[in-house]
PDB file of N, CA and C in Angstrom:
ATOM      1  N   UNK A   1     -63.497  49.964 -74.732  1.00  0.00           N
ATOM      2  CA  UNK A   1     -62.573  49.653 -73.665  1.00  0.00           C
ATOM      3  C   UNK A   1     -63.347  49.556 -72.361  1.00  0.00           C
ATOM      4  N   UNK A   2     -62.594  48.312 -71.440  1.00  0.00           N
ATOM      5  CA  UNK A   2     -63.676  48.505 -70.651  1.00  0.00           C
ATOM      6  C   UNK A   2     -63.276  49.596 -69.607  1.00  0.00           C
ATOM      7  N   UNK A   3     -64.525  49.772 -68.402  1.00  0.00           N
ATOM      8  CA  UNK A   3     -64.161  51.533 -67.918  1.00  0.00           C
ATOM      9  C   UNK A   3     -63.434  50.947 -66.639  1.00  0.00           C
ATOM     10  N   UNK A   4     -63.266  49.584 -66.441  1.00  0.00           N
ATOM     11  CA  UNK A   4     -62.018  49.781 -65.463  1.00  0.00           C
ATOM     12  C   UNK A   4     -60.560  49.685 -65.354  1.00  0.00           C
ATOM     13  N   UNK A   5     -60.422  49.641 -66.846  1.00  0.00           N
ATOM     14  CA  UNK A   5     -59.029  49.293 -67.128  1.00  0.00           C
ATOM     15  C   UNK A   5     -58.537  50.706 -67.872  1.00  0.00           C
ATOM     16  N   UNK A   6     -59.254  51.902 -68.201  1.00  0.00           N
ATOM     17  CA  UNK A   6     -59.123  53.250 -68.500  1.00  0.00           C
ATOM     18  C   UNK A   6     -58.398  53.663 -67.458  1.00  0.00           C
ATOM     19  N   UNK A   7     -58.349  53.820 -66.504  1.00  0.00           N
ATOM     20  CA  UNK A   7     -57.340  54.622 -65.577  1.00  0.00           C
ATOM     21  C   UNK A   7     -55.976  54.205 -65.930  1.00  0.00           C
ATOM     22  N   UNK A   8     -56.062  52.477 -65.859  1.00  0.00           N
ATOM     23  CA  UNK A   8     -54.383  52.159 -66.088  1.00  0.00           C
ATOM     24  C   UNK A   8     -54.116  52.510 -67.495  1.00  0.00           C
ATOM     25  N   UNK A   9     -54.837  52.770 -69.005  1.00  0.00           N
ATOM     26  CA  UNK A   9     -54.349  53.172 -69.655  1.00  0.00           C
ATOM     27  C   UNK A   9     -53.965  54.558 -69.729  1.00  0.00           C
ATOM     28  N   UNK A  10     -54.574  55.813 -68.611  1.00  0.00           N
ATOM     29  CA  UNK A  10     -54.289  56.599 -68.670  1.00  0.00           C
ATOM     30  C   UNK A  10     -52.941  57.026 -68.183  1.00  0.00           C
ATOM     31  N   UNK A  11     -52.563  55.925 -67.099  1.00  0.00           N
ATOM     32  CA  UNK A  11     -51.273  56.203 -66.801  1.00  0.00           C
ATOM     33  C   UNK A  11     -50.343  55.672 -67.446  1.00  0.00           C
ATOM     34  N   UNK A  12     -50.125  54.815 -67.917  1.00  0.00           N
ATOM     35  CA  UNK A  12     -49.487  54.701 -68.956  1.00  0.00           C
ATOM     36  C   UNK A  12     -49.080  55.642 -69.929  1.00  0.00           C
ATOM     37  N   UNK A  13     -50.207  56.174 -70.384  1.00  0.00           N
ATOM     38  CA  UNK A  13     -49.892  57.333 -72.036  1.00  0.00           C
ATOM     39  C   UNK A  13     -49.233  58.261 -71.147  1.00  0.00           C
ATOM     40  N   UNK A  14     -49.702  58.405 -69.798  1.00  0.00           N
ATOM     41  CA  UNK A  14     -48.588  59.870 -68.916  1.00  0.00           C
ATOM     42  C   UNK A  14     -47.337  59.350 -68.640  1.00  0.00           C
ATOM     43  N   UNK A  15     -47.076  58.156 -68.600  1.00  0.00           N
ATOM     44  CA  UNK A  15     -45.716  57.555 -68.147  1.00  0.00           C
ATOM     45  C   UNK A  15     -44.897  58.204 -69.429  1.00  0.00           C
ATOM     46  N   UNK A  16     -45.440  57.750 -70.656  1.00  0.00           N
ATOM     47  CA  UNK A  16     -44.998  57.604 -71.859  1.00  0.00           C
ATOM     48  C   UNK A  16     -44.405  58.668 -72.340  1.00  0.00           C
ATOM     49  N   UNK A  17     -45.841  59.877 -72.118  1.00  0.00           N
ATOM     50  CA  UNK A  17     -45.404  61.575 -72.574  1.00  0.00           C
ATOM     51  C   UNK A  17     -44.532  62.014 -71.650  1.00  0.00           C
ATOM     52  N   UNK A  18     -44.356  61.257 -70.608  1.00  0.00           N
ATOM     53  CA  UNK A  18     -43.333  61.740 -69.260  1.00  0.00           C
ATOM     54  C   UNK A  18     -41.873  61.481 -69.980  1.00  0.00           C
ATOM     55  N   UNK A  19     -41.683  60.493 -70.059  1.00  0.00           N
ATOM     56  CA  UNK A  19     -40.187  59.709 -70.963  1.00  0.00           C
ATOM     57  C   UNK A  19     -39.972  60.393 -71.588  1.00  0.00           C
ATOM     58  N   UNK A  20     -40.884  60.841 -72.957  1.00  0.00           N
ATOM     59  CA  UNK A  20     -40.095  61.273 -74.065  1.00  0.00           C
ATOM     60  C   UNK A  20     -40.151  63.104 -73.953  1.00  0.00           C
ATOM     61  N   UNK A  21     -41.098  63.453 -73.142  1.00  0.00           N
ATOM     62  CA  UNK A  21     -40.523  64.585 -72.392  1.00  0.00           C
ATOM     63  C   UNK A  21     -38.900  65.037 -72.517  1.00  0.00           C
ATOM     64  N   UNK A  22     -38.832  63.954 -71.195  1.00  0.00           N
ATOM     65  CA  UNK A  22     -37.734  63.780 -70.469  1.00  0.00           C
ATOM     66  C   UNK A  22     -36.542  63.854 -71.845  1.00  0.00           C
ATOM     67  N   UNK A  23     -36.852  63.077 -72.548  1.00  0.00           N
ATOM     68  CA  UNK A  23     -35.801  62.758 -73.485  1.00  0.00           C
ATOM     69  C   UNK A  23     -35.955  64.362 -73.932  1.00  0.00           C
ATOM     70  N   UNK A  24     -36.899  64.558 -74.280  1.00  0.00           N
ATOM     71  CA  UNK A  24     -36.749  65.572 -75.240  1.00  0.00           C
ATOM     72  C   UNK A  24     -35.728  66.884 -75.047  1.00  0.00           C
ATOM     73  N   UNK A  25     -36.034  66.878 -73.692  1.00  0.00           N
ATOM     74  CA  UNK A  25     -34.954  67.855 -73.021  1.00  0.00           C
ATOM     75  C   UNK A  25     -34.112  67.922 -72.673  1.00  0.00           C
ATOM     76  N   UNK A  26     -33.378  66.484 -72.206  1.00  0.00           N
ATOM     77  CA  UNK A  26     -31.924  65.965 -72.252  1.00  0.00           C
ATOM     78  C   UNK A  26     -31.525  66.260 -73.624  1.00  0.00           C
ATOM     79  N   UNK A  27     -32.234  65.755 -74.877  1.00  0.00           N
ATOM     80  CA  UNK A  27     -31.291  65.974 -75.812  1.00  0.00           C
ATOM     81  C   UNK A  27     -31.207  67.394 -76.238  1.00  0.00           C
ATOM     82  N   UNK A  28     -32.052  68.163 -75.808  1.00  0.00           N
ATOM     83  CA  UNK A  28     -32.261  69.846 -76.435  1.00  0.00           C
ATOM     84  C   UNK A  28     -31.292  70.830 -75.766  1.00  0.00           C
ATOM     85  N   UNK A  29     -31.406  70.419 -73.946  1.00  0.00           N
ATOM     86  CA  UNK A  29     -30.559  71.291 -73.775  1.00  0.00           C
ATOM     87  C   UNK A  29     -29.148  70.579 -72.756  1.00  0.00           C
ATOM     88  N   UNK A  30     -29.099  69.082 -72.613  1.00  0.00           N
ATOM     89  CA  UNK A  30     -28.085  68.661 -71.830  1.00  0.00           C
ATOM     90  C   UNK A  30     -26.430  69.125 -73.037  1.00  0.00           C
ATOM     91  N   UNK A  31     -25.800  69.035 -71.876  1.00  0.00           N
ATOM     92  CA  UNK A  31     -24.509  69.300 -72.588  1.00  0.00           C
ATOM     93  C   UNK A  31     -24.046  68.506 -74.191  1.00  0.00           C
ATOM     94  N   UNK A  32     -23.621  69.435 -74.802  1.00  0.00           N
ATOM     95  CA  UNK A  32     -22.846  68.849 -76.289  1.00  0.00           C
ATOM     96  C   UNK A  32     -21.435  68.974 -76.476  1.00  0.00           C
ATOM     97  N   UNK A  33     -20.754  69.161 -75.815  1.00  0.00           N
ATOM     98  CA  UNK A  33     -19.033  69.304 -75.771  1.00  0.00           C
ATOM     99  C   UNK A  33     -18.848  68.014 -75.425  1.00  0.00           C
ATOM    100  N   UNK A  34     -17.765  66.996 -76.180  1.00  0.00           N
ATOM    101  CA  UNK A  34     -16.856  65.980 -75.577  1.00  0.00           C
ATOM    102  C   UNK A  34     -15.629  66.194 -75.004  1.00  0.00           C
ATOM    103  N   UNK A  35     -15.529  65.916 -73.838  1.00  0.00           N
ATOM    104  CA  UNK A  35     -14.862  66.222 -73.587  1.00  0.00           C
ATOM    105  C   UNK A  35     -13.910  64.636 -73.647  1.00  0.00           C
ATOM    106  N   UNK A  36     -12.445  64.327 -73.727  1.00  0.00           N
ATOM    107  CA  UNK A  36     -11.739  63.419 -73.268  1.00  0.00           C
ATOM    108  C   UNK A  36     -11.337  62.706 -72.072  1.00  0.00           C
ATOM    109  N   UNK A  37     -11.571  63.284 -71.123  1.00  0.00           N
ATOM    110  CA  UNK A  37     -11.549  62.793 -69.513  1.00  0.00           C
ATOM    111  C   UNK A  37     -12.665  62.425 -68.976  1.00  0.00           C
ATOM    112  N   UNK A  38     -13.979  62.921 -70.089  1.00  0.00           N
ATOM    113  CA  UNK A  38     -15.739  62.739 -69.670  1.00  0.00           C
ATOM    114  C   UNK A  38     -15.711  61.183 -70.093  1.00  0.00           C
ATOM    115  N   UNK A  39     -15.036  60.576 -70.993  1.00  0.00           N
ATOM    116  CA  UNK A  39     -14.963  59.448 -71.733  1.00  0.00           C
ATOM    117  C   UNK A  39     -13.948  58.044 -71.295  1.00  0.00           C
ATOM    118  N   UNK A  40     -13.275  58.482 -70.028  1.00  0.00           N
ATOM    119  CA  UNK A  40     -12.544  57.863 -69.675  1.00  0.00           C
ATOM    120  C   UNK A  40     -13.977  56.668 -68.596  1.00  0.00           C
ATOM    121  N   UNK A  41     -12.947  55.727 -68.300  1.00  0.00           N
ATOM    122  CA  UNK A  41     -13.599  54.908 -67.379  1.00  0.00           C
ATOM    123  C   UNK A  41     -13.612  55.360 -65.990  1.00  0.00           C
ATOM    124  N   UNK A  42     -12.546  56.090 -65.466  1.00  0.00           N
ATOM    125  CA  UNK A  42     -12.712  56.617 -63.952  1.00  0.00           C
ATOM    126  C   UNK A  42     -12.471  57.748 -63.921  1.00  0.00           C
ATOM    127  N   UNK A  43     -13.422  58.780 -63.241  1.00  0.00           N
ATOM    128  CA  UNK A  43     -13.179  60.382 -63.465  1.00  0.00           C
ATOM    129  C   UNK A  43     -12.419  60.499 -62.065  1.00  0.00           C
ATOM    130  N   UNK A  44     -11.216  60.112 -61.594  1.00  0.00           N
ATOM    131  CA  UNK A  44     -10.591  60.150 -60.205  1.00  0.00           C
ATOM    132  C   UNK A  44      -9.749  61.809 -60.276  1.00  0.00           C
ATOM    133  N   UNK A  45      -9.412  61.670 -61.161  1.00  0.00           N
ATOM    134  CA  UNK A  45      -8.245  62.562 -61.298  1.00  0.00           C
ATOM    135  C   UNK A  45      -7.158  61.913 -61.419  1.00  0.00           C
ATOM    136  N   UNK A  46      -6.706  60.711 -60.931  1.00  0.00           N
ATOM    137  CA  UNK A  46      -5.721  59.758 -61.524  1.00  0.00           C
ATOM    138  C   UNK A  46      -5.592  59.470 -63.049  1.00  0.00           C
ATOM    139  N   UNK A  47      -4.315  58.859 -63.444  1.00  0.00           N
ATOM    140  CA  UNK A  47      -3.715  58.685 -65.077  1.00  0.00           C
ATOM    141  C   UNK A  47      -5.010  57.002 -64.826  1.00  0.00           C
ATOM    142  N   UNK A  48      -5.069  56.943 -65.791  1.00  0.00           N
ATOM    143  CA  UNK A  48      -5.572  55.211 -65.662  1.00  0.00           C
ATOM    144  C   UNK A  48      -4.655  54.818 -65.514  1.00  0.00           C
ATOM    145  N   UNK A  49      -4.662  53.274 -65.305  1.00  0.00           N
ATOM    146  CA  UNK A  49      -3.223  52.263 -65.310  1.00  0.00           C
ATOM    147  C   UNK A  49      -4.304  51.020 -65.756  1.00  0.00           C
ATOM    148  N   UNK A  50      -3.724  50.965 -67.214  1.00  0.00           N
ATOM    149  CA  UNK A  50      -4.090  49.556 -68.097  1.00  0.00           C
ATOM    150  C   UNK A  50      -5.539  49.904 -68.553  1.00  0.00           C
ATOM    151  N   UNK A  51      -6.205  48.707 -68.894  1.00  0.00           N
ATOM    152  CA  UNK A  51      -7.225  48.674 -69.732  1.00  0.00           C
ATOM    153  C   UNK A  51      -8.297  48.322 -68.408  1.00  0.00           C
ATOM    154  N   UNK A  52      -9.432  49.111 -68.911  1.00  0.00           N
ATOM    155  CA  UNK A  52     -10.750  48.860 -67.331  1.00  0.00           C
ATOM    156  C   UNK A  52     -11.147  48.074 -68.265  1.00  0.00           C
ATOM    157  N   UNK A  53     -11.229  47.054 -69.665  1.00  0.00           N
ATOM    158  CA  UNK A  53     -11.837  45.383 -69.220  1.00  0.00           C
ATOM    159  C   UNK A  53     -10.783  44.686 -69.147  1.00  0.00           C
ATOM    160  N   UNK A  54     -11.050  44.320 -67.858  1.00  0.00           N
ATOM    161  CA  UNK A  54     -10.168  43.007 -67.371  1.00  0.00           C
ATOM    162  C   UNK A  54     -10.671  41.319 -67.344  1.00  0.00           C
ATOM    163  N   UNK A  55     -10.210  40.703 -67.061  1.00  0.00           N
ATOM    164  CA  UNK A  55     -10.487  39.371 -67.043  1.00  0.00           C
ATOM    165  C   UNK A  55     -10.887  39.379 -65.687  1.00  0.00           C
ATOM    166  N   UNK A  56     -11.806  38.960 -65.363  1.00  0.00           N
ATOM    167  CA  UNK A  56     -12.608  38.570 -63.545  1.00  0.00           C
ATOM    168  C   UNK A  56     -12.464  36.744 -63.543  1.00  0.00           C
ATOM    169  N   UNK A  57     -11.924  36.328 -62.358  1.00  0.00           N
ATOM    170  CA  UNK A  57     -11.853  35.464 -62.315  1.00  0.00           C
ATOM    171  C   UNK A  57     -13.464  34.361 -62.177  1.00  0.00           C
ATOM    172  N   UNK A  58     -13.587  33.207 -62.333  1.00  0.00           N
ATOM    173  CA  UNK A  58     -14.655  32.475 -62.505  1.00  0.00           C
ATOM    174  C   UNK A  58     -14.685  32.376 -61.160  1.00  0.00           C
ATOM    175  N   UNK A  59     -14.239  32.379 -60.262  1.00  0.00           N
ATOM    176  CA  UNK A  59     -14.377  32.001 -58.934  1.00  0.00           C
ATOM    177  C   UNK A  59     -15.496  33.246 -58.670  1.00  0.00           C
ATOM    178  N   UNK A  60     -15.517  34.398 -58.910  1.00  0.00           N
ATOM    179  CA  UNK A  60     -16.763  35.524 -58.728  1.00  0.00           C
ATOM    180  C   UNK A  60     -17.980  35.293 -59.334  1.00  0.00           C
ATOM    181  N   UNK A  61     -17.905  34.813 -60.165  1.00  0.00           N
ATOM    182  CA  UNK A  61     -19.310  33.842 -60.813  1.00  0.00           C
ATOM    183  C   UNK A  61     -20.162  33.298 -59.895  1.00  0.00           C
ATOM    184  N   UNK A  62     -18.882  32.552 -59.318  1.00  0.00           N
ATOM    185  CA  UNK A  62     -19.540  31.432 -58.387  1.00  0.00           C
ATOM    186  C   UNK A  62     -20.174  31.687 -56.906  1.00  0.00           C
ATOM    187  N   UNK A  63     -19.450  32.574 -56.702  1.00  0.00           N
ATOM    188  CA  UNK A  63     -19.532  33.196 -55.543  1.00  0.00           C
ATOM    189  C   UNK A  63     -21.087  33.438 -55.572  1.00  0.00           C
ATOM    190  N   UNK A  64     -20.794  34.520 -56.696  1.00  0.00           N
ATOM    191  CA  UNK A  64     -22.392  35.420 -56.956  1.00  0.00           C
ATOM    192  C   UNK A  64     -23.326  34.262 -57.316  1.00  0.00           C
ATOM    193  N   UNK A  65     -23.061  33.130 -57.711  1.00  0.00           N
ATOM    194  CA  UNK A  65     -24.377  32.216 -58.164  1.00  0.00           C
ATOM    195  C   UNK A  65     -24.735  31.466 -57.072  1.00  0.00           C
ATOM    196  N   UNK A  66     -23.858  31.216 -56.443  1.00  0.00           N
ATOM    197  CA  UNK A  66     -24.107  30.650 -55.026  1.00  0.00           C
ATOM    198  C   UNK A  66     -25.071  31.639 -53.837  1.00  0.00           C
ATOM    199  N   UNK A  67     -24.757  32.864 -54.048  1.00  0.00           N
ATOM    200  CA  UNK A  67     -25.345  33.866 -53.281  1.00  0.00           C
ATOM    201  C   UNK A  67     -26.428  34.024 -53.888  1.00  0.00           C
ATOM    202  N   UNK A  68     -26.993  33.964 -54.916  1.00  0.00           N
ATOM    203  CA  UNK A  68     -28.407  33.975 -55.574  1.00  0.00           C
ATOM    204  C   UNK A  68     -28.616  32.792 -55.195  1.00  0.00           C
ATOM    205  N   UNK A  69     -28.602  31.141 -55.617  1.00  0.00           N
ATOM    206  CA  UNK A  69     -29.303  30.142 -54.629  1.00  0.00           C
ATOM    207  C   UNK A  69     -29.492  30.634 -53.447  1.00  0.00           C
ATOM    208  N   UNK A  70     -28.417  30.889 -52.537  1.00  0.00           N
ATOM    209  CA  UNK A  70     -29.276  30.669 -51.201  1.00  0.00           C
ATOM    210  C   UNK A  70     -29.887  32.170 -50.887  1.00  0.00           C
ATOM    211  N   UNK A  71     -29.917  33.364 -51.709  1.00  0.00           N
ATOM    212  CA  UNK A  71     -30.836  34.057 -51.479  1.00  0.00           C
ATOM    213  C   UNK A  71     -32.723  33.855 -51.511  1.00  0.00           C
ATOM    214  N   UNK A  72     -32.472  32.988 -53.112  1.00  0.00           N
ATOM    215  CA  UNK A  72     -33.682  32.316 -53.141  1.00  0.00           C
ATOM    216  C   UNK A  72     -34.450  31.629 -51.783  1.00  0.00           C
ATOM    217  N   UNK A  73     -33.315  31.047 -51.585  1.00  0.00           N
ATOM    218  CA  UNK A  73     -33.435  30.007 -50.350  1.00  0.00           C
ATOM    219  C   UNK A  73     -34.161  30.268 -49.193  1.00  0.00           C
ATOM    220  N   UNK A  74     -33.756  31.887 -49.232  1.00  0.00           N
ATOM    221  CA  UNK A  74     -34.787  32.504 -47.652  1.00  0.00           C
ATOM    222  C   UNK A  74     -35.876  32.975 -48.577  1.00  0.00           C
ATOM    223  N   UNK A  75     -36.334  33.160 -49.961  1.00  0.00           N
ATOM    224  CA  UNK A  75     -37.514  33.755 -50.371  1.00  0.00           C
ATOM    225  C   UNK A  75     -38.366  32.481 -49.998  1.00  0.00           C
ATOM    226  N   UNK A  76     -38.095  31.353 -50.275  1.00  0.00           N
ATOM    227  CA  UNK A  76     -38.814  30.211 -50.022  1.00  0.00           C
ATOM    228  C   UNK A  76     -38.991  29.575 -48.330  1.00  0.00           C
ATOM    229  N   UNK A  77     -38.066  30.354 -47.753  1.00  0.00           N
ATOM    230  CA  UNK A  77     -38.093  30.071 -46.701  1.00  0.00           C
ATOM    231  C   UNK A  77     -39.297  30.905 -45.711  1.00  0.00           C
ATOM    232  N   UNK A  78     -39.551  32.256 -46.428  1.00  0.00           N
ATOM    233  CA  UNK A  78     -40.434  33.071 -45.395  1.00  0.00           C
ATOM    234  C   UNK A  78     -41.858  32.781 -45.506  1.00  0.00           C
ATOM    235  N   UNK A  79     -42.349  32.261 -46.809  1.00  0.00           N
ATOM    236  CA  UNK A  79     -43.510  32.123 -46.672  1.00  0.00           C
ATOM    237  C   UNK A  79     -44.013  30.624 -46.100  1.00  0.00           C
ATOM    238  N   UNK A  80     -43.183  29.959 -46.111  1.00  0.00           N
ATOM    239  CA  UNK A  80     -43.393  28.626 -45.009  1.00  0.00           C
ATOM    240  C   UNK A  80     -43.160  28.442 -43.443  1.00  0.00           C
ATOM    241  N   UNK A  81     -42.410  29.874 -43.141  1.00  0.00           N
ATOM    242  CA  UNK A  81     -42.448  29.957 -41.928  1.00  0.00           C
ATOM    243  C   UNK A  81     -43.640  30.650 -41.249  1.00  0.00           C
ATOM    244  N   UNK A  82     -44.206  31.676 -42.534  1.00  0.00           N
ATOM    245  CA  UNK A  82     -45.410  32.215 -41.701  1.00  0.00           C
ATOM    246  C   UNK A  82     -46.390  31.087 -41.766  1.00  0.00           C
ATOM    247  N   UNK A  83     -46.706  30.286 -42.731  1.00  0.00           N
ATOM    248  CA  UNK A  83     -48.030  29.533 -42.190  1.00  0.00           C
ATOM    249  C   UNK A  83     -47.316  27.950 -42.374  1.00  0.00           C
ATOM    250  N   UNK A  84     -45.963  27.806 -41.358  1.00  0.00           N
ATOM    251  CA  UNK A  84     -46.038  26.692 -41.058  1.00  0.00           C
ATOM    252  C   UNK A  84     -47.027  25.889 -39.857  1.00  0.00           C
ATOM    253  N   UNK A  85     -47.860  26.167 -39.497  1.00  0.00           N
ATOM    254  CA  UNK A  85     -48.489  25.763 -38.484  1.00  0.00           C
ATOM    255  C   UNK A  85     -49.833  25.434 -39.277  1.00  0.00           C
ATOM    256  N   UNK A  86     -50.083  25.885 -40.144  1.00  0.00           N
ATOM    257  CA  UNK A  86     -51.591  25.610 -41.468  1.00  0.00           C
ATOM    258  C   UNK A  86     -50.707  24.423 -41.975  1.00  0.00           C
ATOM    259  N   UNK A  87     -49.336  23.637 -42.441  1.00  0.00           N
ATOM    260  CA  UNK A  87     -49.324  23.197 -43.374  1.00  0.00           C
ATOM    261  C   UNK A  87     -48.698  21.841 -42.859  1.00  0.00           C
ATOM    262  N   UNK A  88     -48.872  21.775 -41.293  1.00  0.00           N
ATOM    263  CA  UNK A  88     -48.632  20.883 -40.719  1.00  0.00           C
ATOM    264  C   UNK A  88     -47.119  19.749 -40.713  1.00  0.00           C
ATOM    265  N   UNK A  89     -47.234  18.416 -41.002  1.00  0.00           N
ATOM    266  CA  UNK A  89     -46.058  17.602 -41.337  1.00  0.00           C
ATOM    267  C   UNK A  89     -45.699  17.317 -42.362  1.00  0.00           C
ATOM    268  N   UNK A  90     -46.667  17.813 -43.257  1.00  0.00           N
ATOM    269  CA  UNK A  90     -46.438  17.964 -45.080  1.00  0.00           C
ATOM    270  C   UNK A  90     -45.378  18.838 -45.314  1.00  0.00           C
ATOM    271  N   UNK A  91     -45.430  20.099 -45.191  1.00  0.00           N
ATOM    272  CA  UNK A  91     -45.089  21.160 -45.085  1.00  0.00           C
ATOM    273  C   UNK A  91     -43.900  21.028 -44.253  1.00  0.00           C
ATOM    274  N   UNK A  92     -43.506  20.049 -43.313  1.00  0.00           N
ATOM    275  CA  UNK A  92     -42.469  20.027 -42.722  1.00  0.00           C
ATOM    276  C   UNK A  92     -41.382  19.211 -43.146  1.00  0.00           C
ATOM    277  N   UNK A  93     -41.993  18.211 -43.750  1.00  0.00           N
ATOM    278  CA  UNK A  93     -41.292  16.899 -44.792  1.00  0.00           C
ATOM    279  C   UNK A  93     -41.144  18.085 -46.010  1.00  0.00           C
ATOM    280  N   UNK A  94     -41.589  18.989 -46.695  1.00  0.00           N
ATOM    281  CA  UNK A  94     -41.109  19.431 -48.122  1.00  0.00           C
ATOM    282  C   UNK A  94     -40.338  20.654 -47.441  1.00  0.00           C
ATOM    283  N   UNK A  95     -40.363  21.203 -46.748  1.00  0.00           N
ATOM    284  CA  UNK A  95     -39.473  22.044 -46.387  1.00  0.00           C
ATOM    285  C   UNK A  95     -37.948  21.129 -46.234  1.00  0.00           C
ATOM    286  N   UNK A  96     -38.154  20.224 -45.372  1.00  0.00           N
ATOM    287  CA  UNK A  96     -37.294  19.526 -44.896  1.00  0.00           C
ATOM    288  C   UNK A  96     -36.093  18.622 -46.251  1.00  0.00           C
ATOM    289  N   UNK A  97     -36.604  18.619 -47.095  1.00  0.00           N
ATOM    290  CA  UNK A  97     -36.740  17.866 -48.186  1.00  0.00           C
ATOM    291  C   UNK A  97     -35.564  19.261 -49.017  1.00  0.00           C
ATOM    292  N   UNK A  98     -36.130  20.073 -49.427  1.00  0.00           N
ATOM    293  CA  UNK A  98     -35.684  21.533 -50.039  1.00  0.00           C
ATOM    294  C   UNK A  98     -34.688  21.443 -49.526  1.00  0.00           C
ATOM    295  N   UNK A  99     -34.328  21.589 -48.150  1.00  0.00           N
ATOM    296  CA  UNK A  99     -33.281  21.890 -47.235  1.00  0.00           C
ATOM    297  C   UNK A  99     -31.743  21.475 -47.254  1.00  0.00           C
ATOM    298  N   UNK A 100     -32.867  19.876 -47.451  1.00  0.00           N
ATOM    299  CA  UNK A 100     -31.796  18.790 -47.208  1.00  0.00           C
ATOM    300  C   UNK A 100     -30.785  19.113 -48.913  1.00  0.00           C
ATOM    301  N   UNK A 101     -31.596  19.267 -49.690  1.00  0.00           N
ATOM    302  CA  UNK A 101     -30.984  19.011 -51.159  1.00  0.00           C
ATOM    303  C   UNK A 101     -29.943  20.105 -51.293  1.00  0.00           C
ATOM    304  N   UNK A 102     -30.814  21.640 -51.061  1.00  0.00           N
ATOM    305  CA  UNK A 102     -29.692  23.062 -50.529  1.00  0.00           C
ATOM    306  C   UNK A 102     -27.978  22.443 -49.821  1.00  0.00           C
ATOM    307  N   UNK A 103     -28.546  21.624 -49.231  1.00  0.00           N
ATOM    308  CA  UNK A 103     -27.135  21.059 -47.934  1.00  0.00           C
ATOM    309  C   UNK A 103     -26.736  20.183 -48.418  1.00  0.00           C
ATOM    310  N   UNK A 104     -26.905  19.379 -49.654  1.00  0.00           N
ATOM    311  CA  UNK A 104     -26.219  18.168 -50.139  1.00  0.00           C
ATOM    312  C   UNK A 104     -25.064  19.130 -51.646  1.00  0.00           C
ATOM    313  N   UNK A 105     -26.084  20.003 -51.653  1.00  0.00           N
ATOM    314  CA  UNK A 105     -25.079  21.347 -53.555  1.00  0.00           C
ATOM    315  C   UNK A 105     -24.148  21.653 -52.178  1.00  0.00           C
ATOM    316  N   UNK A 106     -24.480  22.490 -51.139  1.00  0.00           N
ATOM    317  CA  UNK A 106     -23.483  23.204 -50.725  1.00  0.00           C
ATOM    318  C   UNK A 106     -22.203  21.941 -50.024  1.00  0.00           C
ATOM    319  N   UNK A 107     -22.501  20.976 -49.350  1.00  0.00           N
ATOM    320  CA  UNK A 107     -21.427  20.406 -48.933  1.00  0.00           C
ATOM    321  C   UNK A 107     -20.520  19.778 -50.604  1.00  0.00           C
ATOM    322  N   UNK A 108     -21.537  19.337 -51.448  1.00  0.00           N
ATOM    323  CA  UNK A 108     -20.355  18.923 -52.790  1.00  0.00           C
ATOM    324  C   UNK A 108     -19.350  20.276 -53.318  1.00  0.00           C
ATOM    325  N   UNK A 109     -20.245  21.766 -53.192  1.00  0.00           N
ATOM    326  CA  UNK A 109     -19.453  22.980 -53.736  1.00  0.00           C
ATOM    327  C   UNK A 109     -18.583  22.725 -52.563  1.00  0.00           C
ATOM    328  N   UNK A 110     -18.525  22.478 -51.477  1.00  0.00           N
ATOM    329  CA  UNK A 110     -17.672  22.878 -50.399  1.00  0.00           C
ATOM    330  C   UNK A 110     -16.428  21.615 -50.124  1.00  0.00           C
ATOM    331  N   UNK A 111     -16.604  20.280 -51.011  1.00  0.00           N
ATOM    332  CA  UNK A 111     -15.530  19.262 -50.691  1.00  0.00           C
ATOM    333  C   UNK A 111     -15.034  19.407 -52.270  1.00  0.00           C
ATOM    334  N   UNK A 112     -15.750  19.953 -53.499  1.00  0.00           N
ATOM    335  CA  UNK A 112     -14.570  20.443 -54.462  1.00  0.00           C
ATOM    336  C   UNK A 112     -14.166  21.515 -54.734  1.00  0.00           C
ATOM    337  N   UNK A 113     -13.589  21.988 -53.077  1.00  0.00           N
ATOM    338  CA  UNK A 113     -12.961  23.021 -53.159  1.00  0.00           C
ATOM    339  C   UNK A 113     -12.988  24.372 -53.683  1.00  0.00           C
ATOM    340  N   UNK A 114     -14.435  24.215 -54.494  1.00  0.00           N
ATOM    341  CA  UNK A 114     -15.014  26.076 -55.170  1.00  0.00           C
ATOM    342  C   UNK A 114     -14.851  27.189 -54.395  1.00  0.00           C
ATOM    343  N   UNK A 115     -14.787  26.828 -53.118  1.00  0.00           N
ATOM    344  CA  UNK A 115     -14.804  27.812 -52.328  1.00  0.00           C
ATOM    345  C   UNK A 115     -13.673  28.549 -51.569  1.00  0.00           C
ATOM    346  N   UNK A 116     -12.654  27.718 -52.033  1.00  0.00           N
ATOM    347  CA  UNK A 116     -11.317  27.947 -51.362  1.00  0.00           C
ATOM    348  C   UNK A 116     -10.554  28.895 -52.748  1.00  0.00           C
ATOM    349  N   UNK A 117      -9.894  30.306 -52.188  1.00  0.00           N
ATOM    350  CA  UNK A 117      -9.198  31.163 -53.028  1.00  0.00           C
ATOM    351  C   UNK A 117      -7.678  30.613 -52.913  1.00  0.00           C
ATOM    352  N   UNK A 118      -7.281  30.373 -53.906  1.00  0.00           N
ATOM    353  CA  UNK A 118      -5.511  29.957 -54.060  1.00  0.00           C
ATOM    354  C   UNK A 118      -5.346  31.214 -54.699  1.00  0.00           C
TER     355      UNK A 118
END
């Protein structure tokens, strides 16, 4: 093995004996009683009311997939702002370019109505 890649295997095998440690003692001495209220979906102190899986509407999908694009959107955005000045009018045309396409999804999500809650 070579001797500089020995340290990271050493941490590793400690990660490893760390885990099953861990396990070992959750299962030895963590609690063993079931209880019926431990098993419920909300420990409020309230009765439930209905079943906790429900149907989520597709409109939250969208929401959330839309919010991941344009989260992306600023990951791509920060590293062209720090060395936009290295990458000149290239760099300003493909930024520009990215941008434009971001603003052509969001105005079509936004004229078929995805975004509007009835």
């Amino acid at each position: 093995m070579n001797d500089s890649y020995f340290p990271l295997a050493v941490l590793f095998a400690l990660a490893g004996v760390v885990v099953l440690a861990l396990l070992f003692i959750a299962q030895k001495f963590g609690p063993k009683s079931v209880n019926p209220a431990k098993s419920q979906p909300f420990e409020s102190g309230n009765p439930p009311k209905g079943d906790a899986r429900i149907r989520f509407s597709v409109r939250f999908y969208l929401v959330a997939m839309l919010f991941l694009i344009f989260d992306l959107e600023v990951v791509f955005l920060y590293p062209w702002a720090i060395y936009f000045r290295q990458l000149g009018l290239f760099g300003l045309v493909q930024m520009g370019i990215f941008l434009g396409i971001l603003t052509i999804g969001y105005i079509y999500v936004w004229r078929k109505g995805a975004l509007e809650w009835d």
